[in-house]
PDB file of N, CA and C in Angstrom:
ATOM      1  N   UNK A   1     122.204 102.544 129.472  1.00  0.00           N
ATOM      2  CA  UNK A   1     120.862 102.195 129.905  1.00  0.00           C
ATOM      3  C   UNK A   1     120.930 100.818 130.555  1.00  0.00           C
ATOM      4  N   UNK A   2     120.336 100.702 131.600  1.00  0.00           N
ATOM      5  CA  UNK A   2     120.566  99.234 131.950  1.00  0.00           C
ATOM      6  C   UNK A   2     119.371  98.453 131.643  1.00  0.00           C
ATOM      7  N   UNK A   3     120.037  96.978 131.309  1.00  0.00           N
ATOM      8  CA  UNK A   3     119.678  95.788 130.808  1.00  0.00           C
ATOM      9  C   UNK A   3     118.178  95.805 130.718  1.00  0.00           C
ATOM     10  N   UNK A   4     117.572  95.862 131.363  1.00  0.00           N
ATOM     11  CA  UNK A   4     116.174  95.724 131.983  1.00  0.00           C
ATOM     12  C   UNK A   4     115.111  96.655 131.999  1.00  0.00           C
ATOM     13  N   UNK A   5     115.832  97.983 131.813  1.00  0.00           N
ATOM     14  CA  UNK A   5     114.903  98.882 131.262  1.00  0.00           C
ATOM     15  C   UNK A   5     115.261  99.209 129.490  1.00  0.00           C
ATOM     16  N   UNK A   6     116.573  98.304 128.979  1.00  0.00           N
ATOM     17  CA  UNK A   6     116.360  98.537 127.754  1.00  0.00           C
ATOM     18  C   UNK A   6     115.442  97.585 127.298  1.00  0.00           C
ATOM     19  N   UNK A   7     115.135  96.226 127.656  1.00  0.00           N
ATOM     20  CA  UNK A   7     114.278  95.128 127.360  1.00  0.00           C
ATOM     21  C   UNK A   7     112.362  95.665 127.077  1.00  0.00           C
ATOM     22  N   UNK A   8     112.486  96.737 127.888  1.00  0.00           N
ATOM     23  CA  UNK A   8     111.367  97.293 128.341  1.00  0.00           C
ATOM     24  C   UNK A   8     110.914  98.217 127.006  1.00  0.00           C
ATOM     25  N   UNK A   9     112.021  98.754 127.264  1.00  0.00           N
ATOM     26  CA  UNK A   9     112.207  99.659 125.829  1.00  0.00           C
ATOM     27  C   UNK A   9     112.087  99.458 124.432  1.00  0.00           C
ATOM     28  N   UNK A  10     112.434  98.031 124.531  1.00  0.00           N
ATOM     29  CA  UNK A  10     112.147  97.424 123.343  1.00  0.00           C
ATOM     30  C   UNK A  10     111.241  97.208 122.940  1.00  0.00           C
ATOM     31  N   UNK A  11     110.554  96.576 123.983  1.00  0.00           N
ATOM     32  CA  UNK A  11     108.869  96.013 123.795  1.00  0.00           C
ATOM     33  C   UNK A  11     107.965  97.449 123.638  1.00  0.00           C
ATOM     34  N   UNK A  12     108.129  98.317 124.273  1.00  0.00           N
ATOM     35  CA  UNK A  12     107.539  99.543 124.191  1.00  0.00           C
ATOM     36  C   UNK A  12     107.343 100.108 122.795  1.00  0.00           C
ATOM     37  N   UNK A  13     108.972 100.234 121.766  1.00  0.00           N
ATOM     38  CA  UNK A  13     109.231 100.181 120.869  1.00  0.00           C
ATOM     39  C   UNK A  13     108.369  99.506 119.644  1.00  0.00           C
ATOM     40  N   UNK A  14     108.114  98.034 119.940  1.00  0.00           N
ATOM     41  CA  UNK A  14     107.518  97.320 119.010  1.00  0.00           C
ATOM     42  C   UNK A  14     105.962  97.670 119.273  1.00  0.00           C
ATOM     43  N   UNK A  15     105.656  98.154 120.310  1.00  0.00           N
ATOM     44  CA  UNK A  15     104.162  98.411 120.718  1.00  0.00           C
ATOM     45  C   UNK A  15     103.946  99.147 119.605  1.00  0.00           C
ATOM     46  N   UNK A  16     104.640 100.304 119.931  1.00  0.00           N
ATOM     47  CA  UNK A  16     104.407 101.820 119.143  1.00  0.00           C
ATOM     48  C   UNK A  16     104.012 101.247 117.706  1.00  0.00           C
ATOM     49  N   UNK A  17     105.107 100.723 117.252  1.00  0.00           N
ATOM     50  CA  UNK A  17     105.124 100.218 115.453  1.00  0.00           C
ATOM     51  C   UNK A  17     103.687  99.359 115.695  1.00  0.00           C
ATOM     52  N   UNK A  18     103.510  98.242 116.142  1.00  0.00           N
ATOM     53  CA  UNK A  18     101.933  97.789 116.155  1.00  0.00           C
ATOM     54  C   UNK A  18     101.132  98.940 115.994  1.00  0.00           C
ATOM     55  N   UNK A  19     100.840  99.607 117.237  1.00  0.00           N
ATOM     56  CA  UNK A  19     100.160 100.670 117.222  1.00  0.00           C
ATOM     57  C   UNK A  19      99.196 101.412 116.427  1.00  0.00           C
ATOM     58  N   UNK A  20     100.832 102.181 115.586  1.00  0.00           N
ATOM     59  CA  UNK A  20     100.713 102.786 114.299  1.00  0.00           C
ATOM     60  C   UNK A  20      99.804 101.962 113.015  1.00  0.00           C
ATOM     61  N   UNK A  21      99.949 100.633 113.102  1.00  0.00           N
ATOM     62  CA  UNK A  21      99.053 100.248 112.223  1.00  0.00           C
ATOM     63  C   UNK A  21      97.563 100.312 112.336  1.00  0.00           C
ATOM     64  N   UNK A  22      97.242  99.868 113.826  1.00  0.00           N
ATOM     65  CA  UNK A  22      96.394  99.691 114.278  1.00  0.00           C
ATOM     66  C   UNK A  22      95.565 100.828 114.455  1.00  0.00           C
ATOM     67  N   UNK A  23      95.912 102.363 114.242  1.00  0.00           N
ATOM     68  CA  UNK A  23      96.318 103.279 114.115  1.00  0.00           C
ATOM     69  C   UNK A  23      95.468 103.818 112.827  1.00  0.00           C
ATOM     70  N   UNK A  24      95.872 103.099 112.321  1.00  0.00           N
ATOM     71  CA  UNK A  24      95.794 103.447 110.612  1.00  0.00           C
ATOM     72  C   UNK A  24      94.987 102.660 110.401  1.00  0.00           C
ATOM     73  N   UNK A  25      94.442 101.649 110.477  1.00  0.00           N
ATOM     74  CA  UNK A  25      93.188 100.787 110.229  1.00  0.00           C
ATOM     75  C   UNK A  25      91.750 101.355 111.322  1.00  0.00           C
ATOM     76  N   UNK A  26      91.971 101.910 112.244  1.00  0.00           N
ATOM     77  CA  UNK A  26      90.989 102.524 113.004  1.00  0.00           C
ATOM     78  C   UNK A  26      90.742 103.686 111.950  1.00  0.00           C
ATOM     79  N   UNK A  27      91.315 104.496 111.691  1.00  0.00           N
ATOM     80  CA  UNK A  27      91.225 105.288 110.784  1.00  0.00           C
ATOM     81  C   UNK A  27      90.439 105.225 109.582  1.00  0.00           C
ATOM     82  N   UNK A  28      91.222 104.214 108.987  1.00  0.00           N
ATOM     83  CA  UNK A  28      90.357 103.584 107.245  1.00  0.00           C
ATOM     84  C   UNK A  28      88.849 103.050 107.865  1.00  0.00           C
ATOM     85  N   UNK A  29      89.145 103.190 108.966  1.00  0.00           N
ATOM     86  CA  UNK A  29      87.538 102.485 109.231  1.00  0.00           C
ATOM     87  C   UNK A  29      86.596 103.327 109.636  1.00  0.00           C
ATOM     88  N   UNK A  30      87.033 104.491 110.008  1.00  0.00           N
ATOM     89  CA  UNK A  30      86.294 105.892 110.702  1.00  0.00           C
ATOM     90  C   UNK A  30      86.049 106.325 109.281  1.00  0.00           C
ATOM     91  N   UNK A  31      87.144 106.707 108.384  1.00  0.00           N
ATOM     92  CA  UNK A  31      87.076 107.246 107.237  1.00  0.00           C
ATOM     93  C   UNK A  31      86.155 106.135 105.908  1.00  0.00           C
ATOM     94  N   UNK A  32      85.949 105.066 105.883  1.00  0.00           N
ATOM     95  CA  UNK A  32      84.953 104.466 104.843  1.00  0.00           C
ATOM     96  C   UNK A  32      83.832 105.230 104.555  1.00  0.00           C
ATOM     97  N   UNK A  33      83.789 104.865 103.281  1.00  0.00           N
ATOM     98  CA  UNK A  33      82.421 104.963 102.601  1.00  0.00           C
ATOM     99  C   UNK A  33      81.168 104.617 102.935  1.00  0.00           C
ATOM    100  N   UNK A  34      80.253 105.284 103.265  1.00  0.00           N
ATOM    101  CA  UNK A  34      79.182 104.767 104.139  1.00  0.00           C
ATOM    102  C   UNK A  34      77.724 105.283 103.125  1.00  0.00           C
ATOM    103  N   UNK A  35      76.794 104.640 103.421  1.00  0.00           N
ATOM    104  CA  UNK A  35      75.580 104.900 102.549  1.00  0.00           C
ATOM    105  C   UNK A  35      75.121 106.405 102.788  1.00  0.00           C
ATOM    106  N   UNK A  36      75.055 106.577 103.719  1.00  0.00           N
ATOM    107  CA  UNK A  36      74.008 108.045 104.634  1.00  0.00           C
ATOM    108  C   UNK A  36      75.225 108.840 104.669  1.00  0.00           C
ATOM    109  N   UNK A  37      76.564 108.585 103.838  1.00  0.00           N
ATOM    110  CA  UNK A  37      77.491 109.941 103.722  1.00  0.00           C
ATOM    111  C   UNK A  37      78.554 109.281 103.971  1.00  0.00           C
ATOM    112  N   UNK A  38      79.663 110.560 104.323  1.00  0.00           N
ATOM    113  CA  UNK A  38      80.918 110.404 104.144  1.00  0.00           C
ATOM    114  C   UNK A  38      81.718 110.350 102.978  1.00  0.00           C
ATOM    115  N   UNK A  39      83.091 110.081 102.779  1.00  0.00           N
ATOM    116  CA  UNK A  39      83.727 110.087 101.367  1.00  0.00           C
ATOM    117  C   UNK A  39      83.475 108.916 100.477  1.00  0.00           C
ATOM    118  N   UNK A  40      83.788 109.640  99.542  1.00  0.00           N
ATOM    119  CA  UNK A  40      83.096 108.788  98.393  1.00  0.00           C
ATOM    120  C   UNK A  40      84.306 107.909  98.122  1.00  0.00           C
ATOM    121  N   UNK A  41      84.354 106.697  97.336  1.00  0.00           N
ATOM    122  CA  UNK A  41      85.244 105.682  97.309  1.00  0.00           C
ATOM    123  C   UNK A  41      86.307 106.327  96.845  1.00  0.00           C
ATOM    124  N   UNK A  42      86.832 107.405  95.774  1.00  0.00           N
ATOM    125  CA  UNK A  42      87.784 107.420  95.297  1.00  0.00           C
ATOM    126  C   UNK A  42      88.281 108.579  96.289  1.00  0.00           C
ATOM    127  N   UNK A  43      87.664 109.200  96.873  1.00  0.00           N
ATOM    128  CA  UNK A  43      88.708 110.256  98.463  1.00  0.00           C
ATOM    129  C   UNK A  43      88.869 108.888  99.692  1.00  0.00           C
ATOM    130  N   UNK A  44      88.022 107.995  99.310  1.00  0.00           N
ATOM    131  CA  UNK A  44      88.154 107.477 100.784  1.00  0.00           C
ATOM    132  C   UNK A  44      89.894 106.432  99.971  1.00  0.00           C
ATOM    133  N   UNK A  45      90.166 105.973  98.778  1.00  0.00           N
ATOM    134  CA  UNK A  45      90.897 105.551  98.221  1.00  0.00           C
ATOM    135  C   UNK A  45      92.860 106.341  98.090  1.00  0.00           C
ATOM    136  N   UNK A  46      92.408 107.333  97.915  1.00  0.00           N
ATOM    137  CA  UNK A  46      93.242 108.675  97.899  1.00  0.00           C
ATOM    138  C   UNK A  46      93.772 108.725  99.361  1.00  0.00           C
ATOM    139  N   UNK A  47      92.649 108.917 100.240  1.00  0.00           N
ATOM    140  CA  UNK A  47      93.203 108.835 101.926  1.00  0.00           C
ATOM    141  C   UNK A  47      94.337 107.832 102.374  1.00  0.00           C
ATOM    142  N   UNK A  48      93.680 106.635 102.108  1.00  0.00           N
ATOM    143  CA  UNK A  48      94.374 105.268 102.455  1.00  0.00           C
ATOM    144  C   UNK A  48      95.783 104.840 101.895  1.00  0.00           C
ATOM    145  N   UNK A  49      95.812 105.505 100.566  1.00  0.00           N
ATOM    146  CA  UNK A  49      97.127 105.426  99.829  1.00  0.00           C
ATOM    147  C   UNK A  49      98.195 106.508 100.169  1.00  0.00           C
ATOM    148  N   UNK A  50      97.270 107.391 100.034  1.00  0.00           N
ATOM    149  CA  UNK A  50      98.491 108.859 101.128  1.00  0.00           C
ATOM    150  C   UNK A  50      98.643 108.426 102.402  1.00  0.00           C
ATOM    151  N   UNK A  51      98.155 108.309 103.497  1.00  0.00           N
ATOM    152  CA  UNK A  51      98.478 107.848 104.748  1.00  0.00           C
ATOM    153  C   UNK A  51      99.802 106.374 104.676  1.00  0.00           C
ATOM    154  N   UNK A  52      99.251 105.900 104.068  1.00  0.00           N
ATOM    155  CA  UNK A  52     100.405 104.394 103.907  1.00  0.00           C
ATOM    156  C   UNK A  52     101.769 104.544 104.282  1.00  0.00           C
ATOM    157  N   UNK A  53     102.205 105.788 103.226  1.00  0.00           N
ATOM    158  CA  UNK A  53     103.615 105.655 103.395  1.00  0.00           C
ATOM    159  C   UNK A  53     104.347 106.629 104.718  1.00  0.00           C
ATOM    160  N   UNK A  54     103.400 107.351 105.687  1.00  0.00           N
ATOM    161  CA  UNK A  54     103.683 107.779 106.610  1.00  0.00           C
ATOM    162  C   UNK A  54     103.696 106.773 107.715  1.00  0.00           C
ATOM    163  N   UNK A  55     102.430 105.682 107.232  1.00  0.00           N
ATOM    164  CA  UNK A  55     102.396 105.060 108.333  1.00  0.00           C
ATOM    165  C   UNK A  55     103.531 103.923 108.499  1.00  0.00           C
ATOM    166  N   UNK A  56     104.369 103.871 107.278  1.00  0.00           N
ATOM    167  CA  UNK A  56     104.905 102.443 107.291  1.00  0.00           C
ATOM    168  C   UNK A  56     106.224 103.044 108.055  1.00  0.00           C
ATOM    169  N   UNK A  57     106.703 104.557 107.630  1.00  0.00           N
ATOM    170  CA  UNK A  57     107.658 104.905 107.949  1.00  0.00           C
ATOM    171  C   UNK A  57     108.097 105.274 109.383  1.00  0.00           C
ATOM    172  N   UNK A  58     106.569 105.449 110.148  1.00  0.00           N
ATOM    173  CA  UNK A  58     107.020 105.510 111.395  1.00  0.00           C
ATOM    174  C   UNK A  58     106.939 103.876 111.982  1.00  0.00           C
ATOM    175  N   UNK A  59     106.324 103.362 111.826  1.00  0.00           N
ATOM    176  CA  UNK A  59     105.910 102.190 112.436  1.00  0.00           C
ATOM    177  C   UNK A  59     107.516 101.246 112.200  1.00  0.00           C
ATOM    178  N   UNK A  60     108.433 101.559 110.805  1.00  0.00           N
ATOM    179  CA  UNK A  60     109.121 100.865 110.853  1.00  0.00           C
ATOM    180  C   UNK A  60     110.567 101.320 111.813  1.00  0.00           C
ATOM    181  N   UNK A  61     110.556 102.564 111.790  1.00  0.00           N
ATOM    182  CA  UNK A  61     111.421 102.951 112.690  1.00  0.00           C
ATOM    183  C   UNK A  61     111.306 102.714 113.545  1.00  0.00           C
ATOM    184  N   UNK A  62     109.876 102.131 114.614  1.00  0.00           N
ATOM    185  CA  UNK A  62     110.069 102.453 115.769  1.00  0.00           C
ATOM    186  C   UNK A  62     110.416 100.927 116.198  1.00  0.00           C
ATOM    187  N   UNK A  63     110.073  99.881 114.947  1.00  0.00           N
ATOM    188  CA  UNK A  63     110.343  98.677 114.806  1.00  0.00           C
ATOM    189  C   UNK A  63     112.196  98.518 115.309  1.00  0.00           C
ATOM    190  N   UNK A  64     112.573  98.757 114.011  1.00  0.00           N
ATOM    191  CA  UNK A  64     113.670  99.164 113.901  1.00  0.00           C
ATOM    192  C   UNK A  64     115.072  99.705 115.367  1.00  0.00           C
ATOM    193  N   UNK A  65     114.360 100.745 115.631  1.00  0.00           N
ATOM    194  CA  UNK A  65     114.858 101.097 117.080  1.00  0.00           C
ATOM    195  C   UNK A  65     114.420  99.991 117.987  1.00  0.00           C
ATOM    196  N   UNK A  66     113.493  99.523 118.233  1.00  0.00           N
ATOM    197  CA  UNK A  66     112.949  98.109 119.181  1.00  0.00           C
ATOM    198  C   UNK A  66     114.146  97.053 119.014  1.00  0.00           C
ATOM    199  N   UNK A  67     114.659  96.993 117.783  1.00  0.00           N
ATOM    200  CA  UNK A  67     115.333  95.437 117.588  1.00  0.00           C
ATOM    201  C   UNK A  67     116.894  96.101 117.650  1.00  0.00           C
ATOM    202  N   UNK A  68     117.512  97.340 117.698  1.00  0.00           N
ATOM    203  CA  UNK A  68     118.567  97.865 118.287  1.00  0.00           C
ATOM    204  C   UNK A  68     118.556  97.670 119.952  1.00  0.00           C
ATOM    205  N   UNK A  69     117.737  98.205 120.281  1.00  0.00           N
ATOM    206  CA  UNK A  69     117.363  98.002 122.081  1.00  0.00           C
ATOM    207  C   UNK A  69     117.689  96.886 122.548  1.00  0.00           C
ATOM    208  N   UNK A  70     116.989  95.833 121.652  1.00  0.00           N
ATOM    209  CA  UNK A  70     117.047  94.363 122.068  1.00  0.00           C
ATOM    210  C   UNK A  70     118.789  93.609 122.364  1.00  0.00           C
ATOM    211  N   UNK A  71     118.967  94.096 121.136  1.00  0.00           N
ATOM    212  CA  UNK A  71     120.554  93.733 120.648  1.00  0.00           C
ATOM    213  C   UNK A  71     121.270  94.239 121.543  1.00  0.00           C
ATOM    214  N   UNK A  72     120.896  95.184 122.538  1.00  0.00           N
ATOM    215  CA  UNK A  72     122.068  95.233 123.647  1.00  0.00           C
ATOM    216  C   UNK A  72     123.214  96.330 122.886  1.00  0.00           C
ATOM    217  N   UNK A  73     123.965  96.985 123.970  1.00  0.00           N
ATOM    218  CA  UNK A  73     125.080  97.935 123.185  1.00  0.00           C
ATOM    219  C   UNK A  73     125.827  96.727 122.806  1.00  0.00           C
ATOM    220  N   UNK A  74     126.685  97.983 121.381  1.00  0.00           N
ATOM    221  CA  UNK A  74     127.504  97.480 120.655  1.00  0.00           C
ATOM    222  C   UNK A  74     128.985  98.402 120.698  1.00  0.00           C
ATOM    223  N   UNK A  75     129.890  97.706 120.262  1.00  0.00           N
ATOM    224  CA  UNK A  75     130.900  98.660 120.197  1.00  0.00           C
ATOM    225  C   UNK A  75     130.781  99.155 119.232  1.00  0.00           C
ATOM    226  N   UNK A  76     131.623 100.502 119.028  1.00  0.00           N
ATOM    227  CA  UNK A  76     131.705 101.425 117.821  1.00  0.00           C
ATOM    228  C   UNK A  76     132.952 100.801 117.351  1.00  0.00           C
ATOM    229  N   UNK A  77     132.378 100.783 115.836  1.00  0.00           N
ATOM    230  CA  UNK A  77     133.674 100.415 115.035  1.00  0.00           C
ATOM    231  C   UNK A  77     134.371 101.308 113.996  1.00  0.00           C
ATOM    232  N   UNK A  78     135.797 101.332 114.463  1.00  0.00           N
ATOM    233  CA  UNK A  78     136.206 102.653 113.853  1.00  0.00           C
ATOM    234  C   UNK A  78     137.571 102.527 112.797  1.00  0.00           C
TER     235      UNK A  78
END
């Protein structure tokens, strides 16, 4: 990949992982407890704690892959 579109890639990368949080807080915020309806605190509680660990797991990979990109190839060590 050359230099300059992996740089690109990277940042793209770290977008995604932002994203995903941002992602997930739009969400907890669509999904709150509201007077005139919606879930009640302990589904809206249940939601937020189940979603978490999907969200951390993509967001960190894509982290993850971002800061490989950055680093430029490496040799294989064998």
């Amino acid at each position: 990949m050359d230099e300059k579109f992996a740089k690109l890639a990277s940042l793209g990368a770290m977008a995604v992982g932002g994203g995903v949080f941002a992602l997930y807080a739009l969400l907890l915020f669509v999904f709150r407890p509201v007077g005139n309806g919606g879930m009640d605190r302990t589904g809206f509680m249940i939601v937020a704690i189940a979603m978490l660990p999907s969200v951390a797991i993509l967001a960190g990979a894509h982290i993850a892959f971002g800061k490989q990109l950055k680093s430029g190839p490496q040799p294989i060590r064998g």
